[in-house]
C-alpha atoms as a PDB file:
ATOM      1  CA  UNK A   1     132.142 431.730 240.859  1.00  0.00           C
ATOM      2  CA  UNK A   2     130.907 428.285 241.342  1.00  0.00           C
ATOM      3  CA  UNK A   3     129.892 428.985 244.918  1.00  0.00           C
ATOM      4  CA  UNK A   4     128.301 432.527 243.987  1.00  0.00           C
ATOM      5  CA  UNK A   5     126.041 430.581 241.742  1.00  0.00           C
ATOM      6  CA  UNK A   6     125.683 427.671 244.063  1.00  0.00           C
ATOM      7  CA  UNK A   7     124.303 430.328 247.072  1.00  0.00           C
ATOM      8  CA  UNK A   8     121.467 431.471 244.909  1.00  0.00           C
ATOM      9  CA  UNK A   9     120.501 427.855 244.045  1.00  0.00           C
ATOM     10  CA  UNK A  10     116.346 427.511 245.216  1.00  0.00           C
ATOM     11  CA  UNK A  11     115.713 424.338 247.941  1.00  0.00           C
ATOM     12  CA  UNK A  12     113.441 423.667 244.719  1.00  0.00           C
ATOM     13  CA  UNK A  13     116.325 423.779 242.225  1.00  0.00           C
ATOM     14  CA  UNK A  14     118.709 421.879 244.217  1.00  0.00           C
ATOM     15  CA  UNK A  15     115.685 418.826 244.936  1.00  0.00           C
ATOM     16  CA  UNK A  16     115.612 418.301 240.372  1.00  0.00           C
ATOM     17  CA  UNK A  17     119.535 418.697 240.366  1.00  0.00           C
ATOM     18  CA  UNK A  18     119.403 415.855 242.923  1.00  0.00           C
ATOM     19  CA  UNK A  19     115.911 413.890 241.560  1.00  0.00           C
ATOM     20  CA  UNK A  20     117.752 414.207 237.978  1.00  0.00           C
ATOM     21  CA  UNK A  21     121.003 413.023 238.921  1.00  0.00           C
ATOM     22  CA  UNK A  22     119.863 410.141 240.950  1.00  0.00           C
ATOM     23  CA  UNK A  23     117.327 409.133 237.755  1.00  0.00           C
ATOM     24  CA  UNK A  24     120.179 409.237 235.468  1.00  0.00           C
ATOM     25  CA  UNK A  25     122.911 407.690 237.448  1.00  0.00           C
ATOM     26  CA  UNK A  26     121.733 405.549 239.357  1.00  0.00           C
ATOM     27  CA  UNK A  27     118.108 403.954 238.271  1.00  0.00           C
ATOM     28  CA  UNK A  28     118.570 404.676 234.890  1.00  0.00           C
ATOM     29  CA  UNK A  29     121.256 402.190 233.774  1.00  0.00           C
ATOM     30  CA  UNK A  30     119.180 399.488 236.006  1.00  0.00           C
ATOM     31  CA  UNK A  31     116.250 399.594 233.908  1.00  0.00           C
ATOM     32  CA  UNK A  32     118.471 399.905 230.818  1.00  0.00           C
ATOM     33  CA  UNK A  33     119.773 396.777 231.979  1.00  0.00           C
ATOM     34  CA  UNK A  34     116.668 394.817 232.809  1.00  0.00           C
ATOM     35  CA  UNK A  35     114.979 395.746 229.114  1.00  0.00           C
ATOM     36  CA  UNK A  36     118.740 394.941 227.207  1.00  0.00           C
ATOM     37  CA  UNK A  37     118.064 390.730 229.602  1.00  0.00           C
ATOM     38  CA  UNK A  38     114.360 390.697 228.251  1.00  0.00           C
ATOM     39  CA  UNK A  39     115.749 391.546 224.486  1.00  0.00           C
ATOM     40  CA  UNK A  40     118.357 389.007 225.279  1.00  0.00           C
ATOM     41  CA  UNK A  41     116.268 386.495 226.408  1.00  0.00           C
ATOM     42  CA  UNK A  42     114.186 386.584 223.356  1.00  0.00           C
ATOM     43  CA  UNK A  43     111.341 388.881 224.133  1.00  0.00           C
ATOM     44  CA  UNK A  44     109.850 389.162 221.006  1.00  0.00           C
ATOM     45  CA  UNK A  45     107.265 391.648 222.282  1.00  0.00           C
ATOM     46  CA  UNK A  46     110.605 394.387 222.828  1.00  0.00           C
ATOM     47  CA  UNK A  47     111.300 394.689 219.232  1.00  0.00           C
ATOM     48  CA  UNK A  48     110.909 398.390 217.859  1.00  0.00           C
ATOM     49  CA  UNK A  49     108.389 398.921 220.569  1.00  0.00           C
ATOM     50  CA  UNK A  50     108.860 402.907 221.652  1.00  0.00           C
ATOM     51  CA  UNK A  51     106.724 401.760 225.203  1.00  0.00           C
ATOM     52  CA  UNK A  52     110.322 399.839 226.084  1.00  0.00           C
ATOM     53  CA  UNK A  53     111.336 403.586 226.173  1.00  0.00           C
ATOM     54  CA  UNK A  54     108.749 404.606 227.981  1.00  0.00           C
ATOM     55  CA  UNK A  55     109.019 402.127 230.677  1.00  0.00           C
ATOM     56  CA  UNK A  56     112.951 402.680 231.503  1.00  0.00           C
ATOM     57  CA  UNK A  57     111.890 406.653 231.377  1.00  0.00           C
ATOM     58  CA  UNK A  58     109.037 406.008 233.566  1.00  0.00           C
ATOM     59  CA  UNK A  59     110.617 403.693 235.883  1.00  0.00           C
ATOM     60  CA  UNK A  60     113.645 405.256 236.022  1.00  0.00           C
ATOM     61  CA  UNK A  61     111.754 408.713 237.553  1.00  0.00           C
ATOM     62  CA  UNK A  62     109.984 406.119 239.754  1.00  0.00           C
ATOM     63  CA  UNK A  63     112.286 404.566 241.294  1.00  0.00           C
ATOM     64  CA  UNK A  64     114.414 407.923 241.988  1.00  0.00           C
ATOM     65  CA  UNK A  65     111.120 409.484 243.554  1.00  0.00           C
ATOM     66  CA  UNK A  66     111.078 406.374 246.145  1.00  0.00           C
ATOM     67  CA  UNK A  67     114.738 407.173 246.469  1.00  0.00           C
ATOM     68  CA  UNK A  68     114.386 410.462 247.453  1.00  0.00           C
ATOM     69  CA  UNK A  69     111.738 410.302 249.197  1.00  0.00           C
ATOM     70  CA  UNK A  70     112.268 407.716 251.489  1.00  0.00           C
ATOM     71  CA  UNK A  71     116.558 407.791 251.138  1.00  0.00           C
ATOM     72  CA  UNK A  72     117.181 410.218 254.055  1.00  0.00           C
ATOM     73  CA  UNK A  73     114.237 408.863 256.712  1.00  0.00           C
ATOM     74  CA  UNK A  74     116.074 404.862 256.213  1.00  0.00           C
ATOM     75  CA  UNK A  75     119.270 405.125 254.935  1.00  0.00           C
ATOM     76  CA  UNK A  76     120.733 402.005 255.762  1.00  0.00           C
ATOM     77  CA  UNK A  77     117.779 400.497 253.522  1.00  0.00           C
ATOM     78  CA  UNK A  78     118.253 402.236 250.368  1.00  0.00           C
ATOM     79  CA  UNK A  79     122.048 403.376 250.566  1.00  0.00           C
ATOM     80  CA  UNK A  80     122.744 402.187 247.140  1.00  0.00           C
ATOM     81  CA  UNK A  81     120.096 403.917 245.253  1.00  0.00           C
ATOM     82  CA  UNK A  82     120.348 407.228 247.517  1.00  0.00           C
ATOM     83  CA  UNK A  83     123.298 409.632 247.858  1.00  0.00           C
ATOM     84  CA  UNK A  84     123.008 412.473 249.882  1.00  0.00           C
ATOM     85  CA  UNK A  85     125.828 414.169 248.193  1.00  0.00           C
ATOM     86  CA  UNK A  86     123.350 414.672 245.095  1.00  0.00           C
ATOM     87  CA  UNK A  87     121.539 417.014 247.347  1.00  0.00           C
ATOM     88  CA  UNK A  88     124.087 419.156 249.133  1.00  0.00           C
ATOM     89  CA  UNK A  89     122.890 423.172 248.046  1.00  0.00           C
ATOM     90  CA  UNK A  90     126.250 424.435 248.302  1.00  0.00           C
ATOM     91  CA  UNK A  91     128.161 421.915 245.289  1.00  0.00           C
ATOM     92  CA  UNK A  92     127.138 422.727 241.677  1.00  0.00           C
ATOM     93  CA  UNK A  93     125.811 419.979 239.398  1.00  0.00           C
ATOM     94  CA  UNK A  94     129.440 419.368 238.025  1.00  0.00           C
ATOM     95  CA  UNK A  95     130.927 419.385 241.342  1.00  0.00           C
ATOM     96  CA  UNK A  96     128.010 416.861 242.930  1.00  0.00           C
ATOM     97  CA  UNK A  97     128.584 414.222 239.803  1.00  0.00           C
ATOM     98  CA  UNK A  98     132.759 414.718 240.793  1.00  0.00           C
ATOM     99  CA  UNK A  99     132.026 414.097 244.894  1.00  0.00           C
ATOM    100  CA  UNK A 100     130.076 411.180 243.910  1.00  0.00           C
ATOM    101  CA  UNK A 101     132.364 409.522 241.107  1.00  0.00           C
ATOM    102  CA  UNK A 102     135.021 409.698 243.514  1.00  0.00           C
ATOM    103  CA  UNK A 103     133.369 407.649 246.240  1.00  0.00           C
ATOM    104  CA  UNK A 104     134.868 403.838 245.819  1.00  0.00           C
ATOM    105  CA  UNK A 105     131.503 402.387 245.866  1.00  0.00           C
ATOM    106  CA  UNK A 106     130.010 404.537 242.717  1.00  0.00           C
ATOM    107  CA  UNK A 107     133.464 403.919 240.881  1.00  0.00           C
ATOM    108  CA  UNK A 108     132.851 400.321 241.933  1.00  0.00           C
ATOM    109  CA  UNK A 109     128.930 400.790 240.935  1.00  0.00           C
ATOM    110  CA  UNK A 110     129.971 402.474 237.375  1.00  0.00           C
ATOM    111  CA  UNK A 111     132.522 399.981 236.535  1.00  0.00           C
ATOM    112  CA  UNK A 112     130.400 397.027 236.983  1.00  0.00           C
ATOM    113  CA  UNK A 113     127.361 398.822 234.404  1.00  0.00           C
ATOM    114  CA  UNK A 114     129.787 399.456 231.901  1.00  0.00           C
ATOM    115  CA  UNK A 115     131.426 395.845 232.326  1.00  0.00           C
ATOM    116  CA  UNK A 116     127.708 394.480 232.492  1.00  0.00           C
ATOM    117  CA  UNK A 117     125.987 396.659 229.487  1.00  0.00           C
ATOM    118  CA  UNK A 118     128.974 396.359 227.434  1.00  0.00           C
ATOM    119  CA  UNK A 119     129.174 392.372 227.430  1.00  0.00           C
ATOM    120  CA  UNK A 120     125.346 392.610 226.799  1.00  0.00           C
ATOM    121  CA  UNK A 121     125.590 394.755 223.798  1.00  0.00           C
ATOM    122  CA  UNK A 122     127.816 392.354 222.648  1.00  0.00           C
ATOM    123  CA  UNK A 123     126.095 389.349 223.323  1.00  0.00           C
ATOM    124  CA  UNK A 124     122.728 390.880 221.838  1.00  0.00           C
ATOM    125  CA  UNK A 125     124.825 392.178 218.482  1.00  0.00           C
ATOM    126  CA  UNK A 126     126.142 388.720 218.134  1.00  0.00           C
ATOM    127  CA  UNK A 127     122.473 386.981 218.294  1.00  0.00           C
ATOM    128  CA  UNK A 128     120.436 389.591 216.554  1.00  0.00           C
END
């Protein structure tokens, strides 16, 4: 059934599966990150401000867009932020988040942003 469904995916369809996937996998949780340090750090300016929303969003798409786009012409270069297997036609969206999460280095890449954003929450809880 999978497959069925996976033929009669668009080259269009299967470019936002991948743009969306590598947004919210991979650049999202870096930008997370780099606001949760500036809040840590004591950036006043962060507090209750929706634009620190904004910026991961907008960053986040940003960053994925440069992945994409310039991931399969220099791979060597930006083979931690692309993954090819995001934008293989034939997998469904399920089965492309299961191909990656079984690669070492995304298990590797997930444990250390749930290590990292976890001792930050706590750290920023603890100070206020």
């Amino acid at each position: 059934m999978a497959t069925i469904a996976a033929a009669r995916k668009s080259r269009l369809h299967n470019a936002l599966e991948g743009l969306a996937l590598t947004a919210t996998l991979q650049s999202f949780p870096t930008f997370a990150t780099a606001a949760m340090l500036l809040k840590l750090f004591g950036n006043r300016d962060l507090v209750g401000d929706p634009g620190v929303a904004i910026f991961v969003a907008v960053a986040s798409l940003a960053h994925a867009l440069l992945a994409v786009a310039f991931g399969p012409s220099f791979p060597g270069f930006f083979k931690t932020i692309y993954e090819p297997k995001f934008f293989e036609a034939h997998l469904s969206l399920a089965d492309k988040i299961t191909e990656w999460r079984t690669q070492p280095i995304a298990s590797l890449q997930l444990v250390a942003i749930v290590l990292m954003l976890s001792v930050m929450a706590v750290v920023v809880a603890s100070v206020g």
